[in-house]
PDB file of N, CA and C in Angstrom:
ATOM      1  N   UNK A   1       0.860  -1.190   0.000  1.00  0.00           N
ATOM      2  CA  UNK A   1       0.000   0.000   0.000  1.00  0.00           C
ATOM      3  C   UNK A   1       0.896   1.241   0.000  1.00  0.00           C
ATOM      4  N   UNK A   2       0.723   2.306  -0.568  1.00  0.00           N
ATOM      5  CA  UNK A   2       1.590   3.148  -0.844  1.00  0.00           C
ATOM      6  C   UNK A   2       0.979   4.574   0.125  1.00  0.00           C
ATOM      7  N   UNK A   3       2.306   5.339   0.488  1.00  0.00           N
ATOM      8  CA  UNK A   3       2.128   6.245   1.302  1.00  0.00           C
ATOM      9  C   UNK A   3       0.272   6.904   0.966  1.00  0.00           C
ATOM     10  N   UNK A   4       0.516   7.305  -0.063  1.00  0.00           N
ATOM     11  CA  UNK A   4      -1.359   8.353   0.533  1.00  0.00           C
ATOM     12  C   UNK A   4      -2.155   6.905   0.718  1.00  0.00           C
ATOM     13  N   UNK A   5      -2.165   5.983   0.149  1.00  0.00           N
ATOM     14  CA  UNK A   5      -3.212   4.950   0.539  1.00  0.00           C
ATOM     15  C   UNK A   5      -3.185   4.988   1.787  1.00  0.00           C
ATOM     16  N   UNK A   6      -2.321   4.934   2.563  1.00  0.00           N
ATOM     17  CA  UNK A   6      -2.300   4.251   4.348  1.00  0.00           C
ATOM     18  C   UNK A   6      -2.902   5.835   4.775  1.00  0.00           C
ATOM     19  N   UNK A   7      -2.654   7.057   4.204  1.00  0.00           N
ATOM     20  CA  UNK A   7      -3.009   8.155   4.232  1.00  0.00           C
ATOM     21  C   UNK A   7      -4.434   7.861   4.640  1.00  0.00           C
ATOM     22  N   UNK A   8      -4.849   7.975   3.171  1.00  0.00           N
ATOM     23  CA  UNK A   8      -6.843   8.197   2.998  1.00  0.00           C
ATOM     24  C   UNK A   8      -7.134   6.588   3.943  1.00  0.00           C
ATOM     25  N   UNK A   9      -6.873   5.599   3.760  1.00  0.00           N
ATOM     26  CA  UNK A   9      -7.332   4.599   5.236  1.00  0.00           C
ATOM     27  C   UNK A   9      -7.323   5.220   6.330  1.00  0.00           C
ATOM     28  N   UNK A  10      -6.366   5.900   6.852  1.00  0.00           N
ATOM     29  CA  UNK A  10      -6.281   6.715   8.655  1.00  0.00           C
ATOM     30  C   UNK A  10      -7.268   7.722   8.433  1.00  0.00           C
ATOM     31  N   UNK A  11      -7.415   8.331   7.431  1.00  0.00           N
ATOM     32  CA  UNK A  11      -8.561   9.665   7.754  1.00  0.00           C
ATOM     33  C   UNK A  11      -9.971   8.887   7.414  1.00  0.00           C
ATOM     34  N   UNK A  12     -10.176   7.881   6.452  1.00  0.00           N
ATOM     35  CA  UNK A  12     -11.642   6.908   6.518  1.00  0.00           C
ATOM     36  C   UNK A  12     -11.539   5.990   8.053  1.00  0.00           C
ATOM     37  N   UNK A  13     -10.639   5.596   8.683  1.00  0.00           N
ATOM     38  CA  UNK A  13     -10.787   4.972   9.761  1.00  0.00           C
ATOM     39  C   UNK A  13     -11.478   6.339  10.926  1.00  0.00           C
ATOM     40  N   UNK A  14     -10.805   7.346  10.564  1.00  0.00           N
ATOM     41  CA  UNK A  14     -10.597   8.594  11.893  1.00  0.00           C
ATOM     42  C   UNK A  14     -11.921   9.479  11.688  1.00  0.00           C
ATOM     43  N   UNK A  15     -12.502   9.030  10.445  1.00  0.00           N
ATOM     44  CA  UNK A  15     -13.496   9.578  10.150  1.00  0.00           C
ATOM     45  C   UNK A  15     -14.984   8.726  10.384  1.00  0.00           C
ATOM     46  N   UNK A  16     -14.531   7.277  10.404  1.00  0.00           N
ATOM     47  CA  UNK A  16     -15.686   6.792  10.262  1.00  0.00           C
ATOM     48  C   UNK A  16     -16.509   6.102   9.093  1.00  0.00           C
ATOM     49  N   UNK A  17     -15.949   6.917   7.876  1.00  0.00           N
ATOM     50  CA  UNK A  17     -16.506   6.760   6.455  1.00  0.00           C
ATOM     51  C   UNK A  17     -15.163   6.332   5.496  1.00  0.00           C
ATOM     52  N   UNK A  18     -16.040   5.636   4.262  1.00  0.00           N
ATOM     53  CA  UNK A  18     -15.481   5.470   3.214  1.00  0.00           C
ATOM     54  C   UNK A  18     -15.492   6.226   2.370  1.00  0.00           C
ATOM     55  N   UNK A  19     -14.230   6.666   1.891  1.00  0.00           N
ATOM     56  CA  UNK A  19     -14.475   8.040   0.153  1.00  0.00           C
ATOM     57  C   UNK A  19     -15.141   7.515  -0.786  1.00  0.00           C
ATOM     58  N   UNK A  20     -15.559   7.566  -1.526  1.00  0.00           N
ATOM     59  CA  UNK A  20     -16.001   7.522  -2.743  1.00  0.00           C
ATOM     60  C   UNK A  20     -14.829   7.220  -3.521  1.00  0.00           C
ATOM     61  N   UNK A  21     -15.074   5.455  -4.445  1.00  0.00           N
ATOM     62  CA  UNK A  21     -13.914   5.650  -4.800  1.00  0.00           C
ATOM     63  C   UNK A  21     -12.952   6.648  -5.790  1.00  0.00           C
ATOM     64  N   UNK A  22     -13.810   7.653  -6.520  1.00  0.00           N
ATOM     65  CA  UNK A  22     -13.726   8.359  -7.439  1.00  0.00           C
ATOM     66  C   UNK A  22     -12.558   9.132  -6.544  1.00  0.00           C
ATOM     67  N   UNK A  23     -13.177   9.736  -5.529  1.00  0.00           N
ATOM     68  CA  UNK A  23     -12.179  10.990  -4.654  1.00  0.00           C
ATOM     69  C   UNK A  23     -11.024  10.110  -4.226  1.00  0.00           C
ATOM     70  N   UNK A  24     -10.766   8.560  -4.122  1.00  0.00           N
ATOM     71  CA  UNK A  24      -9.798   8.364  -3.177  1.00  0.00           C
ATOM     72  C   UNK A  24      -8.698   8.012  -4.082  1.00  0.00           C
ATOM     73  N   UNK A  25      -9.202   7.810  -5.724  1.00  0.00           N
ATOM     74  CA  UNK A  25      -8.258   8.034  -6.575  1.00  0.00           C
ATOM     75  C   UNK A  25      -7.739   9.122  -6.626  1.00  0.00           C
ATOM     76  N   UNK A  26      -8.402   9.970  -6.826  1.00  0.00           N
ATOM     77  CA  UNK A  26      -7.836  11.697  -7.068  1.00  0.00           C
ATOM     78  C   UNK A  26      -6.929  11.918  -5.764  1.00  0.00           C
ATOM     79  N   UNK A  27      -7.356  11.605  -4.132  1.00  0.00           N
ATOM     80  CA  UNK A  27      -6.669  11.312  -3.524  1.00  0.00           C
ATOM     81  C   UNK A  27      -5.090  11.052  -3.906  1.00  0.00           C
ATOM     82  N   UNK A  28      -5.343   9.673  -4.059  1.00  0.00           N
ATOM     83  CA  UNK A  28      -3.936   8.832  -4.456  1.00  0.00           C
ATOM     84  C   UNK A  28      -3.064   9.205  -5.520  1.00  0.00           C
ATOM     85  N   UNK A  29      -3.593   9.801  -6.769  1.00  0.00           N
ATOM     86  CA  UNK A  29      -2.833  10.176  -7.756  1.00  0.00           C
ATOM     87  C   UNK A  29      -2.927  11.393  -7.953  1.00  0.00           C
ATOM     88  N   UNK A  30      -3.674  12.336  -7.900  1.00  0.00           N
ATOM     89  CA  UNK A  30      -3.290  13.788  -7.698  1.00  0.00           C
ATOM     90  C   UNK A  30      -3.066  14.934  -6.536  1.00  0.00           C
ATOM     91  N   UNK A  31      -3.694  14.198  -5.441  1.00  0.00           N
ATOM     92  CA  UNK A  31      -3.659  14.868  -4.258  1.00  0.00           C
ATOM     93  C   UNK A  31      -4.208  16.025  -3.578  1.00  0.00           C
ATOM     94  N   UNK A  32      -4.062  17.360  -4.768  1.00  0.00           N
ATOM     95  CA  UNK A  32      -4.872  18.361  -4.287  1.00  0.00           C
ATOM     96  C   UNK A  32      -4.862  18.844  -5.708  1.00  0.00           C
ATOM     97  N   UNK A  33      -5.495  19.750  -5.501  1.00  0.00           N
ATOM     98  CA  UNK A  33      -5.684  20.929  -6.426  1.00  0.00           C
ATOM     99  C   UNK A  33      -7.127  22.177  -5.800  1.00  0.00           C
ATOM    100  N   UNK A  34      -6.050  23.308  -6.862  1.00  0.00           N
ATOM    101  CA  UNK A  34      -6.817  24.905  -6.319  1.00  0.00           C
ATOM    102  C   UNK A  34      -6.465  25.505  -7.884  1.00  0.00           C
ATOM    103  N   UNK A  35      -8.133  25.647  -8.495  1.00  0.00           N
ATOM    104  CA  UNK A  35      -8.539  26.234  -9.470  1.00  0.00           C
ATOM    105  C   UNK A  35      -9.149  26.842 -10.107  1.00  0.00           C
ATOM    106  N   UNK A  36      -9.744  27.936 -10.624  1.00  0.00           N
ATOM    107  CA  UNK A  36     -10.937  28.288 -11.245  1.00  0.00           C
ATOM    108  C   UNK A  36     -11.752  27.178 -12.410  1.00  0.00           C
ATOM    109  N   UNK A  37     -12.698  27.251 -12.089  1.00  0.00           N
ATOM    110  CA  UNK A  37     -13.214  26.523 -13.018  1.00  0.00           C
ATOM    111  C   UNK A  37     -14.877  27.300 -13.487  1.00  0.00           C
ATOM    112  N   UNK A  38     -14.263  26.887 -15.220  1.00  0.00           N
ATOM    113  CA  UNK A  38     -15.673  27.699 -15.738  1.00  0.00           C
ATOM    114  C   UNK A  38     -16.515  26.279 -15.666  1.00  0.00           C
ATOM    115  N   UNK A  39     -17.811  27.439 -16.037  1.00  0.00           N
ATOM    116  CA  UNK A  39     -18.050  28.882 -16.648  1.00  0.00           C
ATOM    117  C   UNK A  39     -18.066  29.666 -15.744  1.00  0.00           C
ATOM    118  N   UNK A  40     -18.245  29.643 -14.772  1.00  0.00           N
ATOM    119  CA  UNK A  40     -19.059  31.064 -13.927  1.00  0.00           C
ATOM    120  C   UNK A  40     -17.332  30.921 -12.984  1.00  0.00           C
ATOM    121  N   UNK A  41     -16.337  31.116 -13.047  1.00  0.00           N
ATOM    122  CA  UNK A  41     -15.039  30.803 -12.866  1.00  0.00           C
ATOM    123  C   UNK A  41     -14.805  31.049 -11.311  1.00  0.00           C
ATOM    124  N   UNK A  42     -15.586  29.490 -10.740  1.00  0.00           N
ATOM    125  CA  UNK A  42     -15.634  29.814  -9.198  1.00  0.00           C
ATOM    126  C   UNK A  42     -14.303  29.105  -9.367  1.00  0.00           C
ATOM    127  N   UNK A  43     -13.860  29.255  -7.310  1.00  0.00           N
ATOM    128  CA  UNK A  43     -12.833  28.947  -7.390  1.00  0.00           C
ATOM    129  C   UNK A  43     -13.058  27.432  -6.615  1.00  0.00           C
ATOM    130  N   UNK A  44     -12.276  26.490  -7.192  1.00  0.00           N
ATOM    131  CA  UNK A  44     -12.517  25.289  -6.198  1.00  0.00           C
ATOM    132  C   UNK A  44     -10.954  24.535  -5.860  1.00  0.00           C
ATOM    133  N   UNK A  45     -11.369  24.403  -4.035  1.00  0.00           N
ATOM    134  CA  UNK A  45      -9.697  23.796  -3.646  1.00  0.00           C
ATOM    135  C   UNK A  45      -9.987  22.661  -3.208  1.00  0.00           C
ATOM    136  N   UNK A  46      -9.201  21.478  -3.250  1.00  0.00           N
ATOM    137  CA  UNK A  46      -9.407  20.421  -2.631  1.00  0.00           C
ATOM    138  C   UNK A  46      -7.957  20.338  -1.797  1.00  0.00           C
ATOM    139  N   UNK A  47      -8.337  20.011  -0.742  1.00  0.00           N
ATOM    140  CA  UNK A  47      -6.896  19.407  -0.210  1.00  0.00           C
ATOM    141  C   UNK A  47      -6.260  18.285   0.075  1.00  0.00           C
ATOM    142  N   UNK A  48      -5.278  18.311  -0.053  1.00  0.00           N
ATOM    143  CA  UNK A  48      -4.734  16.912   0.452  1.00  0.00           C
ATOM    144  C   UNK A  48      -4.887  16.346   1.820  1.00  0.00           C
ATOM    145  N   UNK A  49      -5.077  14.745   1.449  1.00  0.00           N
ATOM    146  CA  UNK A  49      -5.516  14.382   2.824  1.00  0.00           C
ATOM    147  C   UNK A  49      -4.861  14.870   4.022  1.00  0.00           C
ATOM    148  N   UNK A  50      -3.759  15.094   3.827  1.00  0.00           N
ATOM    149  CA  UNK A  50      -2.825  15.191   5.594  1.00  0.00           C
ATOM    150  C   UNK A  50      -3.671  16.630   5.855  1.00  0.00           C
ATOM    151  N   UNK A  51      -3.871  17.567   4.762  1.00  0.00           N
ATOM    152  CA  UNK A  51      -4.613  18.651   5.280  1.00  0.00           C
ATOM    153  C   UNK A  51      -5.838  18.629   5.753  1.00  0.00           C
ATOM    154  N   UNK A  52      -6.448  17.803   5.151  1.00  0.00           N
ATOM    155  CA  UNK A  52      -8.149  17.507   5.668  1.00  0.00           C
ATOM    156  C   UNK A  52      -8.080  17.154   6.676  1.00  0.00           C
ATOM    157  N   UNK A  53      -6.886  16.283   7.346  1.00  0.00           N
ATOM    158  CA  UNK A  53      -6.841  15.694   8.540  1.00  0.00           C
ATOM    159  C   UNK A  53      -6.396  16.512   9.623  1.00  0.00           C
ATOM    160  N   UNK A  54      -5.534  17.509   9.438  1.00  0.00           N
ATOM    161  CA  UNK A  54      -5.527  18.749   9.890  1.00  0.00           C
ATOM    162  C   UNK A  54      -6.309  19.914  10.324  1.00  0.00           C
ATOM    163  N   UNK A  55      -7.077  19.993   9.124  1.00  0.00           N
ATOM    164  CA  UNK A  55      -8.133  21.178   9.807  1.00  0.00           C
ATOM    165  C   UNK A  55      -9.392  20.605  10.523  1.00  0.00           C
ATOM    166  N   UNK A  56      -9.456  19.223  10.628  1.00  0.00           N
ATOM    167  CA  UNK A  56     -10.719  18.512  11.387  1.00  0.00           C
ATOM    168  C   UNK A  56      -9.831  18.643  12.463  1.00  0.00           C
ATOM    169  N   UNK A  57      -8.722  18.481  12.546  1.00  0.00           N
ATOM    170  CA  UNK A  57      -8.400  18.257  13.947  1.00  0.00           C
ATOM    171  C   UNK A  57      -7.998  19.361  15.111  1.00  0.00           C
ATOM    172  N   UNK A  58      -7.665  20.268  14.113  1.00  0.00           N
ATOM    173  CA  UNK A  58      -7.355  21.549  14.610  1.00  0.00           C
ATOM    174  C   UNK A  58      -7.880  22.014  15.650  1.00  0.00           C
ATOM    175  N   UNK A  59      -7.500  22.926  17.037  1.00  0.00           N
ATOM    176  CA  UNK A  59      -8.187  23.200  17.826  1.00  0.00           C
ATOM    177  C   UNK A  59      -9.305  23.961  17.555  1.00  0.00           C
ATOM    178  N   UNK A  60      -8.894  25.334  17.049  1.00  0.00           N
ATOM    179  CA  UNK A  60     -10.121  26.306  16.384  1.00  0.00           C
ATOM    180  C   UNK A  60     -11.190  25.241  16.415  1.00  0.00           C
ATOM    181  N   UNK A  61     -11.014  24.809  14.976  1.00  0.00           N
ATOM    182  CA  UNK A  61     -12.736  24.286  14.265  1.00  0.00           C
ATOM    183  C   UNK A  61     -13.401  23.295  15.230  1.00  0.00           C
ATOM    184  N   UNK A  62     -12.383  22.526  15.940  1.00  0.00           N
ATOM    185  CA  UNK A  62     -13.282  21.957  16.859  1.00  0.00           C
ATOM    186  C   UNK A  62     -13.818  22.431  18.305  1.00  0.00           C
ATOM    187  N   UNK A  63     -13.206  24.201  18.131  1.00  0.00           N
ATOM    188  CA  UNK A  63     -13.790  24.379  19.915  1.00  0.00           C
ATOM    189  C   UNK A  63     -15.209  25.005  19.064  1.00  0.00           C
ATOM    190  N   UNK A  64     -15.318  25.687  18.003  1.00  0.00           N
ATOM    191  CA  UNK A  64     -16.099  26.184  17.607  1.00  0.00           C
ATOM    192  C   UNK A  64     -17.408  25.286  16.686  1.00  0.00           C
ATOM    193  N   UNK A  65     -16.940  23.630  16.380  1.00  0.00           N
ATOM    194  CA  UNK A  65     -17.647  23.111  15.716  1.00  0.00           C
ATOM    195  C   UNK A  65     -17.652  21.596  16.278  1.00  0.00           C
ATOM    196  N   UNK A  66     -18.249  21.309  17.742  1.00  0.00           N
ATOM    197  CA  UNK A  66     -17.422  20.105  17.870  1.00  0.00           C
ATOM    198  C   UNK A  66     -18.064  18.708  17.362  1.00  0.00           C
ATOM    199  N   UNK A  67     -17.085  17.734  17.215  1.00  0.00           N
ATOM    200  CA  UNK A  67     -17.535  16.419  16.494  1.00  0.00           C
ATOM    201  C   UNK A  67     -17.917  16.461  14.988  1.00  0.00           C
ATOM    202  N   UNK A  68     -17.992  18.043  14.660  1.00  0.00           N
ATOM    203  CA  UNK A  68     -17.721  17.932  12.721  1.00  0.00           C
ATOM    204  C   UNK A  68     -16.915  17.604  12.220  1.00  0.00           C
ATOM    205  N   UNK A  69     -16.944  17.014  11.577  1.00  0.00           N
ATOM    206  CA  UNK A  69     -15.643  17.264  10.205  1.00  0.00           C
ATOM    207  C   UNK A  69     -15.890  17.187   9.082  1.00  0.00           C
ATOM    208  N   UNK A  70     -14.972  18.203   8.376  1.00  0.00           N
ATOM    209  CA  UNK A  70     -15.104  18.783   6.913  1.00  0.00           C
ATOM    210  C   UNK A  70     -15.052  17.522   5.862  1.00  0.00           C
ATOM    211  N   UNK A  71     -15.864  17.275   4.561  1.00  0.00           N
ATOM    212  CA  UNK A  71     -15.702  16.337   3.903  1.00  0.00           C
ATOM    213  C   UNK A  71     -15.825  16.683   2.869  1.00  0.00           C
ATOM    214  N   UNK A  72     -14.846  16.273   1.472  1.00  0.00           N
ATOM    215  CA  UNK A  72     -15.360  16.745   0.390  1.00  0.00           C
ATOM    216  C   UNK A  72     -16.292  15.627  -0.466  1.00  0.00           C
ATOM    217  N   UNK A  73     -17.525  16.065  -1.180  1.00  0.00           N
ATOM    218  CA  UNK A  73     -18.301  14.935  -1.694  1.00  0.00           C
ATOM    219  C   UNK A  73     -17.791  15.360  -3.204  1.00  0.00           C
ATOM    220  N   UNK A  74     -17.303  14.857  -4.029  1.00  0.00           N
ATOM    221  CA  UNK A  74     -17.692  14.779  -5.339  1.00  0.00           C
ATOM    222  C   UNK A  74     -18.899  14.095  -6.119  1.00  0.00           C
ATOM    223  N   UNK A  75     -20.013  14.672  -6.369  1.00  0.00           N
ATOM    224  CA  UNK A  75     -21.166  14.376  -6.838  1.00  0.00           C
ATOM    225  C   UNK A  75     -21.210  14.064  -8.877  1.00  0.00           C
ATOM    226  N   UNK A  76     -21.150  12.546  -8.722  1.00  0.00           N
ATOM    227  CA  UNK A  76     -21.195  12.528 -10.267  1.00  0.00           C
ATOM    228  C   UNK A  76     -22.101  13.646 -11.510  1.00  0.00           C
ATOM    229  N   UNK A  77     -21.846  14.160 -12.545  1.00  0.00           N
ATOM    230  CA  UNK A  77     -22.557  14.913 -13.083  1.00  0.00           C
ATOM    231  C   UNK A  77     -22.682  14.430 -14.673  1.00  0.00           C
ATOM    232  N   UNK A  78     -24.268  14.060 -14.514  1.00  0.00           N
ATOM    233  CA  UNK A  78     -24.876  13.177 -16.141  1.00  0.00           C
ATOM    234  C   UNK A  78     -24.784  14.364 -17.221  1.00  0.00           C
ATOM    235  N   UNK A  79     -24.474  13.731 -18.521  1.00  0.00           N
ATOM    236  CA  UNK A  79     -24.198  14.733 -19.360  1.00  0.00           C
ATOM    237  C   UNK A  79     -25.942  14.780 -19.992  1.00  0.00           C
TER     238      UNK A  79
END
């Protein structure tokens, strides 16, 4: 199993849930990305797992949000 795999397993174990396998590829082979994307040229960031695992854990978000954590869903889109 290769480093981000044992990665995205500790944050699906620490989380509770399974990714989607779509995200846990993008996970594994691209990691993050921060981009505009058209048309309407919002901006969208994904982070890498060690970061996701980071800002859930962070003190801030959890004195202010406790037992949340941030998740990204990628929602398939039919042409």
């Amino acid at each position: 199993m290769s480093s981000n795999n044992d990665k995205i397993a500790q944050a699906e174990r620490r989380f509770g849930v399974r990714f989607p396998e779509d995200y846990r590829h993008f996970l594994a082979t691209e990691g993050s990305m921060s981009q505009f994307i058209p048309p309407a040229d919002d901006f969208l960031m994904i982070n890498a797992i060690a970061e996701l695992m980071e800002v859930n854990e962070s003190g801030e978000f959890q004195k202010r949000f406790p037992g949340v954590s941030i998740h990204v869903l990628c929602p398939s889109v039919a042409s």
